[in-house]
PDB file of N, CA and C in Angstrom:
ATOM      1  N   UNK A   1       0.834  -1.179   0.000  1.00  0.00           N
ATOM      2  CA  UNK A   1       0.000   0.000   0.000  1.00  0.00           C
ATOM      3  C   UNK A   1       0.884   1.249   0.000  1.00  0.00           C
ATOM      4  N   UNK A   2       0.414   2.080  -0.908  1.00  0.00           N
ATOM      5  CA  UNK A   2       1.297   3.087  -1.103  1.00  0.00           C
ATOM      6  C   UNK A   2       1.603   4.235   0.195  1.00  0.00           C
ATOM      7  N   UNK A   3       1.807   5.202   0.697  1.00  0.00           N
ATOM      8  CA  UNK A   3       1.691   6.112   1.167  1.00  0.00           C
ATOM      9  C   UNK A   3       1.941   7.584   1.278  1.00  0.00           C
ATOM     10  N   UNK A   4       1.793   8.273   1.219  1.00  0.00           N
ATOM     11  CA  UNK A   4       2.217   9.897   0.780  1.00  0.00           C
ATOM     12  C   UNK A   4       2.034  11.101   1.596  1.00  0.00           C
ATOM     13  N   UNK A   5       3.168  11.621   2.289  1.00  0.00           N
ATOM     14  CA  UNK A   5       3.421  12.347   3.062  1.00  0.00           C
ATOM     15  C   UNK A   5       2.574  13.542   2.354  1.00  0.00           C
ATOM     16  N   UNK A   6       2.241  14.563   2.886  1.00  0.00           N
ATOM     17  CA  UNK A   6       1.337  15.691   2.414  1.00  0.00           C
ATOM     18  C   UNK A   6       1.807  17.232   3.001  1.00  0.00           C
ATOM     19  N   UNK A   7       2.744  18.005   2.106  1.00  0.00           N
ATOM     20  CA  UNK A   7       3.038  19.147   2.702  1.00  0.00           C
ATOM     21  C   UNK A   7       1.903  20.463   1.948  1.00  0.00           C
ATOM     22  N   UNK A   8       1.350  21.611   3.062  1.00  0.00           N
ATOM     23  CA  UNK A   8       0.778  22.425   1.968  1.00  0.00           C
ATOM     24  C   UNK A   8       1.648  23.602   1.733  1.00  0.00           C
ATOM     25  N   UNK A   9       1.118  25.071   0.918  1.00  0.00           N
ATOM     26  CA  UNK A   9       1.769  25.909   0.836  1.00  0.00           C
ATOM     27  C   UNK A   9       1.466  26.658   2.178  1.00  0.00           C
ATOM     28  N   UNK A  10       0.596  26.903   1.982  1.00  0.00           N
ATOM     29  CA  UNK A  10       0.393  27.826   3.315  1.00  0.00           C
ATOM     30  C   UNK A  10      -0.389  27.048   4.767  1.00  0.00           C
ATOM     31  N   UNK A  11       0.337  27.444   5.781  1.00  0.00           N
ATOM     32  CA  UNK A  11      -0.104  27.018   7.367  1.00  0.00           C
ATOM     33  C   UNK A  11      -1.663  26.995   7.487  1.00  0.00           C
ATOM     34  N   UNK A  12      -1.954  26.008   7.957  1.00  0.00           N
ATOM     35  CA  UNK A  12      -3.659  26.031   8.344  1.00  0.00           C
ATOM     36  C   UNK A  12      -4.220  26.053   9.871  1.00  0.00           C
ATOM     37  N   UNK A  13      -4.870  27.094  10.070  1.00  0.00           N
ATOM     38  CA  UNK A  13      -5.272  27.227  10.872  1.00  0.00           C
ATOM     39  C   UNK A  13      -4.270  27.584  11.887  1.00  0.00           C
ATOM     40  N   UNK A  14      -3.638  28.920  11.651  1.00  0.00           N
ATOM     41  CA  UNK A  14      -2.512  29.757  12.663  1.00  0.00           C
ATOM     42  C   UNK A  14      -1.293  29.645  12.220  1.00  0.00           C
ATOM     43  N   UNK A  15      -0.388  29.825  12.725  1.00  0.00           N
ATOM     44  CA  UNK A  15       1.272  29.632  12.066  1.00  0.00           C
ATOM     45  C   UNK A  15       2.193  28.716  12.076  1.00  0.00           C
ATOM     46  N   UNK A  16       0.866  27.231  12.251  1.00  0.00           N
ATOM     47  CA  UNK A  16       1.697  25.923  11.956  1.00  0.00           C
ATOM     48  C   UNK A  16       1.444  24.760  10.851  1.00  0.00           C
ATOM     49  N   UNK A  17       2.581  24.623  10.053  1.00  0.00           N
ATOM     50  CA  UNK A  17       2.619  24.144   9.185  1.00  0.00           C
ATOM     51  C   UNK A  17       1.695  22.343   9.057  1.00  0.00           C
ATOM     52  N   UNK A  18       1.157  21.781   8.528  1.00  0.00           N
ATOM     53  CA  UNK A  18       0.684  20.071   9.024  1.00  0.00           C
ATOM     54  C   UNK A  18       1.347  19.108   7.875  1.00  0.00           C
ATOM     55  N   UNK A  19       1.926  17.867   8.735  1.00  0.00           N
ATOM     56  CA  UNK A  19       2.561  17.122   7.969  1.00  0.00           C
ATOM     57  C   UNK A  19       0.931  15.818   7.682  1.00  0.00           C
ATOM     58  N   UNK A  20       0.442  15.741   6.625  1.00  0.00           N
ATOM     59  CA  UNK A  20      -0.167  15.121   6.530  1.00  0.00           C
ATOM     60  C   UNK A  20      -0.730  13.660   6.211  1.00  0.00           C
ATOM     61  N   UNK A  21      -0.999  12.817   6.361  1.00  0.00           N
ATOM     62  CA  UNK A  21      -0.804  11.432   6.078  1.00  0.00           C
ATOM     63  C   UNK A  21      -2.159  10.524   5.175  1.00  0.00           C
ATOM     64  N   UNK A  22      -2.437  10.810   4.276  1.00  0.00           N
ATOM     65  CA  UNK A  22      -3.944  10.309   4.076  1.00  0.00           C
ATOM     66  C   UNK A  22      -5.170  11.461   4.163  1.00  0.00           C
ATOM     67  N   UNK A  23      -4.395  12.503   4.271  1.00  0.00           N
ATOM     68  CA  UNK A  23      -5.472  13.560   4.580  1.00  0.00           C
ATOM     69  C   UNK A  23      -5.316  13.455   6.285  1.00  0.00           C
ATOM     70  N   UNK A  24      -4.851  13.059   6.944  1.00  0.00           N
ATOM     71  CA  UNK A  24      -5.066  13.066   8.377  1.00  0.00           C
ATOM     72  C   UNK A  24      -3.525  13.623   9.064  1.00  0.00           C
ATOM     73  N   UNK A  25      -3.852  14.600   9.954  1.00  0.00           N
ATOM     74  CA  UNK A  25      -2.726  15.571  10.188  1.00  0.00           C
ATOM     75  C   UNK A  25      -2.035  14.499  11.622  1.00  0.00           C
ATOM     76  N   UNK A  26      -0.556  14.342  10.963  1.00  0.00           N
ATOM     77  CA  UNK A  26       0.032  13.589  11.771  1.00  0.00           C
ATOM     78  C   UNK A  26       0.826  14.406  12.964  1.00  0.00           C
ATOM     79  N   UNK A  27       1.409  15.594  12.400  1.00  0.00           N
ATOM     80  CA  UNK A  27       2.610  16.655  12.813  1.00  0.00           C
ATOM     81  C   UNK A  27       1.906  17.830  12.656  1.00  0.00           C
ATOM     82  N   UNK A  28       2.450  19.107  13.151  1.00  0.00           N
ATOM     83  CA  UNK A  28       2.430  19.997  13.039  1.00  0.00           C
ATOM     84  C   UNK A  28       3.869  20.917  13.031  1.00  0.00           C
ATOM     85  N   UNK A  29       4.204  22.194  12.701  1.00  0.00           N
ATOM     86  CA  UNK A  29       6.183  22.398  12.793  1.00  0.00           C
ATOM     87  C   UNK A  29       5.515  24.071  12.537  1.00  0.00           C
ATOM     88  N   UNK A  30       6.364  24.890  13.027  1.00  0.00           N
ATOM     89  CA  UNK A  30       6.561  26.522  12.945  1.00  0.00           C
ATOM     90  C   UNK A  30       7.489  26.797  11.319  1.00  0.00           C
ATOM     91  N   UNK A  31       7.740  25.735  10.956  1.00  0.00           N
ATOM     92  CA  UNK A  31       8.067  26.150   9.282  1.00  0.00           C
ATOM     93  C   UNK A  31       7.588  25.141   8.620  1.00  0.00           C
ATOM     94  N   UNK A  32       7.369  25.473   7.412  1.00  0.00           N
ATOM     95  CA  UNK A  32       7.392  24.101   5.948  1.00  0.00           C
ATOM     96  C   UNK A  32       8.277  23.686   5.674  1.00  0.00           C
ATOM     97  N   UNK A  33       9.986  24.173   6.441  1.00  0.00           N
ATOM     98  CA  UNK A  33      11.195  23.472   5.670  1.00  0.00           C
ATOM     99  C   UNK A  33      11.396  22.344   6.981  1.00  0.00           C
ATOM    100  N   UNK A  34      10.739  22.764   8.608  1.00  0.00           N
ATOM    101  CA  UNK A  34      10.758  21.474   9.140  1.00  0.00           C
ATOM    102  C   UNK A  34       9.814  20.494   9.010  1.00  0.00           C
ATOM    103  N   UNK A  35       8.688  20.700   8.542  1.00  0.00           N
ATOM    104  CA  UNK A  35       7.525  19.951   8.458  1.00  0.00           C
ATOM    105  C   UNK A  35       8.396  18.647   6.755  1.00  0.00           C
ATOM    106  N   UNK A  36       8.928  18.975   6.028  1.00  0.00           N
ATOM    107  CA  UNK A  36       9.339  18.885   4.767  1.00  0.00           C
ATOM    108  C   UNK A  36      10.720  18.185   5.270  1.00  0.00           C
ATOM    109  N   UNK A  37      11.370  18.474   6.493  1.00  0.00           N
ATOM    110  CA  UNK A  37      12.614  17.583   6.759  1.00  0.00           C
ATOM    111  C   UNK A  37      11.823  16.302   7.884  1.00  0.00           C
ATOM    112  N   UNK A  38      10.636  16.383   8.360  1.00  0.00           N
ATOM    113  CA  UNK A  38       9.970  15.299   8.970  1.00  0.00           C
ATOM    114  C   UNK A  38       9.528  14.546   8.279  1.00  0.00           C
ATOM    115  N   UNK A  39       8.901  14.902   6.900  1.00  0.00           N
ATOM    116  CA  UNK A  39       8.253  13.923   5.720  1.00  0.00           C
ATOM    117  C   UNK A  39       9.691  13.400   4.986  1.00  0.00           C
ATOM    118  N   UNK A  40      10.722  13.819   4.919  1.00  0.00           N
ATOM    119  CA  UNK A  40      12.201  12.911   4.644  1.00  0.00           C
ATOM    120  C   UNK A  40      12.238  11.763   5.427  1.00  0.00           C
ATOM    121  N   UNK A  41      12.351  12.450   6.526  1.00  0.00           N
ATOM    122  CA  UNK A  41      12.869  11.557   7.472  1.00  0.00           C
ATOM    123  C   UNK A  41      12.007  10.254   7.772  1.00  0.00           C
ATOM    124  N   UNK A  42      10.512  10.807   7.814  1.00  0.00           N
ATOM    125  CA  UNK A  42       9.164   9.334   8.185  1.00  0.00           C
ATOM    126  C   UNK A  42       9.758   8.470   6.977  1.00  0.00           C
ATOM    127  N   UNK A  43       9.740   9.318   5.787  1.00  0.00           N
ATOM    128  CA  UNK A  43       9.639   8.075   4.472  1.00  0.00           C
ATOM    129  C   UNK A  43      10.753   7.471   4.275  1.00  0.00           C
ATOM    130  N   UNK A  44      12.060   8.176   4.739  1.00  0.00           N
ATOM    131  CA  UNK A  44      13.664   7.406   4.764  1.00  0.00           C
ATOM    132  C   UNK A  44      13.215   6.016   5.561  1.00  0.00           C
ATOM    133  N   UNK A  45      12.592   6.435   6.875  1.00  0.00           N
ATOM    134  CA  UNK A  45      12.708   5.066   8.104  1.00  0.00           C
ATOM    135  C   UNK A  45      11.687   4.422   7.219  1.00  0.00           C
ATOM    136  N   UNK A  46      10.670   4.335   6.602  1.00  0.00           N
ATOM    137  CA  UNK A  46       9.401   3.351   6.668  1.00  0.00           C
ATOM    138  C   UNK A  46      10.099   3.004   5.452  1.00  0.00           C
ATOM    139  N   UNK A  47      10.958   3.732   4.429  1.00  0.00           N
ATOM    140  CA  UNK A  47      11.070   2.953   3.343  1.00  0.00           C
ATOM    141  C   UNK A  47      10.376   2.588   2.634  1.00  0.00           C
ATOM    142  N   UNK A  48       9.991   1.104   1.205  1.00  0.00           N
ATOM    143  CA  UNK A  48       9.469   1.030   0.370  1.00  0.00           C
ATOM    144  C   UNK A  48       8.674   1.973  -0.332  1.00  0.00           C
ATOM    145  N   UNK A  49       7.454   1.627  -0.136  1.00  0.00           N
ATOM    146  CA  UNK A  49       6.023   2.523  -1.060  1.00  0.00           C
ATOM    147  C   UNK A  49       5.716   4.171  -0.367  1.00  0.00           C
ATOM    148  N   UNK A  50       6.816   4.617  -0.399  1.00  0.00           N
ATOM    149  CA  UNK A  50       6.515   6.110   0.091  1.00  0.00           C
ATOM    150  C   UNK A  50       6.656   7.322  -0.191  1.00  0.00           C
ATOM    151  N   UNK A  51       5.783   8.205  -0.787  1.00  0.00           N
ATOM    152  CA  UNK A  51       5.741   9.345  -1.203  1.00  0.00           C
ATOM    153  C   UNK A  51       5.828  10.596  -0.855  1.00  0.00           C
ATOM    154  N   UNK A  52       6.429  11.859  -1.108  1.00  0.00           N
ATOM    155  CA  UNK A  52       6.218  13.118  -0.389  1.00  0.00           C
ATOM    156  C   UNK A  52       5.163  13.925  -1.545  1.00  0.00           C
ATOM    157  N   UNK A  53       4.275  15.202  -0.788  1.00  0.00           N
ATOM    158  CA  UNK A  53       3.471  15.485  -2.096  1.00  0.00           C
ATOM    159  C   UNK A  53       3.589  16.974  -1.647  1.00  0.00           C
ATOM    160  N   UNK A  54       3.997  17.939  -2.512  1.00  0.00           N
ATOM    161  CA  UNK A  54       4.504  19.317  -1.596  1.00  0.00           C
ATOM    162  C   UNK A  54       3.457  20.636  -2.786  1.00  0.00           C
ATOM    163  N   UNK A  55       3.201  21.116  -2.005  1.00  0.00           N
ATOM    164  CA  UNK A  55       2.049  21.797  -2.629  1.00  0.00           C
ATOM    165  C   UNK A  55       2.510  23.310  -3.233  1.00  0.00           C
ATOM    166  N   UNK A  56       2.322  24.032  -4.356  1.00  0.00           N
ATOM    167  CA  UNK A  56       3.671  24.690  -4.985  1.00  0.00           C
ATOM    168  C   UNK A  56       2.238  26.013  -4.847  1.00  0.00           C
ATOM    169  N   UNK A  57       2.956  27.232  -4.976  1.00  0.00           N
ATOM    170  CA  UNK A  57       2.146  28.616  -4.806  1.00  0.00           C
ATOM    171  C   UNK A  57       1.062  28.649  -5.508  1.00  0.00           C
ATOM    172  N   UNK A  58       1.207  27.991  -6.384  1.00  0.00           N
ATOM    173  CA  UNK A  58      -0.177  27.878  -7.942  1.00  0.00           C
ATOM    174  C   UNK A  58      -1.174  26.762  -7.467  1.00  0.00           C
ATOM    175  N   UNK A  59      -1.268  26.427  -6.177  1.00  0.00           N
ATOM    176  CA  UNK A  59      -2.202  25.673  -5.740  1.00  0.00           C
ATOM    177  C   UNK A  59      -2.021  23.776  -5.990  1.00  0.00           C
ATOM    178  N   UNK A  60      -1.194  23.723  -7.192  1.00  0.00           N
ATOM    179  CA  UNK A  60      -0.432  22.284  -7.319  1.00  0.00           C
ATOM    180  C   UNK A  60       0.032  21.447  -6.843  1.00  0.00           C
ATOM    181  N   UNK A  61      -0.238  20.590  -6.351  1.00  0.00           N
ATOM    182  CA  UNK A  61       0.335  19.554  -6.291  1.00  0.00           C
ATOM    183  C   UNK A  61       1.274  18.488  -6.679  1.00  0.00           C
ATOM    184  N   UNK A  62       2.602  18.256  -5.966  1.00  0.00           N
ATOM    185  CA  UNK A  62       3.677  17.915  -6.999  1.00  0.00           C
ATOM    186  C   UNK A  62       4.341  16.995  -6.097  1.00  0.00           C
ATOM    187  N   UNK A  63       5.009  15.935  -6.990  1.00  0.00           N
ATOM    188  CA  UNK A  63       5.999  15.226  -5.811  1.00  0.00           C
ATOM    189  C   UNK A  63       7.201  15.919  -5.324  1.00  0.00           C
ATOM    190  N   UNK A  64       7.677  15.228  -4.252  1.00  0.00           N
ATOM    191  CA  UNK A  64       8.995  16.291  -4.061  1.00  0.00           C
ATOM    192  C   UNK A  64      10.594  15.375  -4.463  1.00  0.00           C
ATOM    193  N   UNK A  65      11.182  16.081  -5.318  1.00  0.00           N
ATOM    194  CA  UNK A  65      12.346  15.460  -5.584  1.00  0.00           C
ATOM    195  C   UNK A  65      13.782  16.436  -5.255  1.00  0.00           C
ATOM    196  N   UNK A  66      14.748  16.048  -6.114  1.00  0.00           N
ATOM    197  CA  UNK A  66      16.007  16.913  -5.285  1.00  0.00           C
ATOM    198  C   UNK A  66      15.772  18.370  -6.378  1.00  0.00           C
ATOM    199  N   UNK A  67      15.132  18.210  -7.235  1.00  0.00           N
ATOM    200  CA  UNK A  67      14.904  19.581  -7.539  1.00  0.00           C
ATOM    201  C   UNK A  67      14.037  20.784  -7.485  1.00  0.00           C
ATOM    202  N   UNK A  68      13.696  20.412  -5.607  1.00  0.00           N
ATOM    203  CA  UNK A  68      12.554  21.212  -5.110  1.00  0.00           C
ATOM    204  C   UNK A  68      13.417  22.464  -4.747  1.00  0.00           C
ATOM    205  N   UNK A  69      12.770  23.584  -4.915  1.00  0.00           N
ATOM    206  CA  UNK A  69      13.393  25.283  -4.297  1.00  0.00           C
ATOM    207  C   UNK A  69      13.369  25.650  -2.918  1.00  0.00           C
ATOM    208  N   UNK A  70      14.744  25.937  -2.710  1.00  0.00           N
ATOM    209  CA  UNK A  70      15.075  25.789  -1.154  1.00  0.00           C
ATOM    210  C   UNK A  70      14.122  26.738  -0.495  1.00  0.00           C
ATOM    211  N   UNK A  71      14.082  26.773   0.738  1.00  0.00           N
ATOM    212  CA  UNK A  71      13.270  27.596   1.490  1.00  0.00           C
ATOM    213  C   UNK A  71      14.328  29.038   1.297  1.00  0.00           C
ATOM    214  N   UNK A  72      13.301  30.183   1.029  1.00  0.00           N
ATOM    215  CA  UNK A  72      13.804  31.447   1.375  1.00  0.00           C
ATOM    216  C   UNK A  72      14.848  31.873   2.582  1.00  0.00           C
ATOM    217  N   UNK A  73      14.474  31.652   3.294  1.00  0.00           N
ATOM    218  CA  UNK A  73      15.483  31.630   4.231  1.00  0.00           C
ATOM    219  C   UNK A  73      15.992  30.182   5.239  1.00  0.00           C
ATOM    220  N   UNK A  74      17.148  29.806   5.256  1.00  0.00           N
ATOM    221  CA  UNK A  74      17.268  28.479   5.522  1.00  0.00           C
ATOM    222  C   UNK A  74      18.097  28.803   7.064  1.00  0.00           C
ATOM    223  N   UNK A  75      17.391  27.994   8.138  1.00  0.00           N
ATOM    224  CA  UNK A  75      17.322  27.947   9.412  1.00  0.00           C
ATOM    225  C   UNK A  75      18.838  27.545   9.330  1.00  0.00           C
ATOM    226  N   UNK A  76      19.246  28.427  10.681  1.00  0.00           N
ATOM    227  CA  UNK A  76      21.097  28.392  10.964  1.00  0.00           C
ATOM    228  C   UNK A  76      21.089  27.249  11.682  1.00  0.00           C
ATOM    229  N   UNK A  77      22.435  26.578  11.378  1.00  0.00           N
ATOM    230  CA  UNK A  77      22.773  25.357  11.878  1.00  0.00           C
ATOM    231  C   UNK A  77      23.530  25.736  13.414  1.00  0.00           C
ATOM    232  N   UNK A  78      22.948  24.582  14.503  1.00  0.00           N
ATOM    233  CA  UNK A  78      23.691  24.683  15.438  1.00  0.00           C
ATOM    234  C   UNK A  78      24.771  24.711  15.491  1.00  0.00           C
ATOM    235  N   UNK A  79      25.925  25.223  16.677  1.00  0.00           N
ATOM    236  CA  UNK A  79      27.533  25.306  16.640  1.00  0.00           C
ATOM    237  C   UNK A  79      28.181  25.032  15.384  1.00  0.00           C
ATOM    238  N   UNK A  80      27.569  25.929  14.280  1.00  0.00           N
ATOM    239  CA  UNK A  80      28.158  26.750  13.125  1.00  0.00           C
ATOM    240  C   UNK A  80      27.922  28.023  12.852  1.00  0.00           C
ATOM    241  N   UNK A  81      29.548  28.654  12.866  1.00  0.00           N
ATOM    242  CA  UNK A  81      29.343  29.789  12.582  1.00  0.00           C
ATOM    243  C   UNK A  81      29.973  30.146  10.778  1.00  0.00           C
ATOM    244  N   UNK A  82      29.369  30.896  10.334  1.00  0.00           N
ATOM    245  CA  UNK A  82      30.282  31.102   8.914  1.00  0.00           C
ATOM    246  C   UNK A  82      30.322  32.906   8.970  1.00  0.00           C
ATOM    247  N   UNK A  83      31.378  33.281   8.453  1.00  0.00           N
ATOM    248  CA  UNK A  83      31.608  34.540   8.434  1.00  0.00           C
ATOM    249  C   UNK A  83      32.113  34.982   6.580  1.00  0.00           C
ATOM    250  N   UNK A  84      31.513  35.708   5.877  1.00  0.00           N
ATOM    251  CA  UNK A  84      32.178  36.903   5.292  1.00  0.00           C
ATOM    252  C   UNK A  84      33.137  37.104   4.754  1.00  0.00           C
ATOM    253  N   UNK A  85      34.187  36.599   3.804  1.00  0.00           N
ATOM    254  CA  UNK A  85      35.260  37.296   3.713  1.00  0.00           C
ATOM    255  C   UNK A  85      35.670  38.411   2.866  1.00  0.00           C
ATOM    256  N   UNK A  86      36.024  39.545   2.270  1.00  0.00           N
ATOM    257  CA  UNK A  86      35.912  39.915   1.359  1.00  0.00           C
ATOM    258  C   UNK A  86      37.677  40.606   1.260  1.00  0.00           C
TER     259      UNK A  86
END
């Protein structure tokens, strides 16, 4: 049986994102790029028949592959710093 993780564009119902499973909200996350690194991660562990489905500004629906567009601003990594050089 297949399965398919469900990201939307925009937060429902307040400023949290839902990781969805069947239509049934499994997660919730304060961004779409963590909600989107939880649907990696479920479908890495469960393996076989598993899908991500990431929902694009034009209301679409699309799978997600490595040539999805990074998040606008991408959350700083713990005990890394990068600096500037010029």
């Amino acid at each position: 049986m297949s399965r398919i993780y469900e990201i939307p564009y925009q937060p429902d119902d307040g400023p949290s994102w839902p990781l969805r499973v069947e239509g049934e909200v499994v997660s919730r996350f304060d961004s779409r790029f963590e909600a989107l690194r939880s649907a990696v991660n479920r479908a890495a562990a469960e393996g076989g028949d598993v899908s991500i489905g990431i929902e694009g500004a034009d209301g679409v629906w699309r799978p997600f592959g490595s040539d999805a567009k990074r998040p606008a601003r991408v959350p700083p990594m713990p005990g890394r710093r990068l600096s500037v050089v010029r």
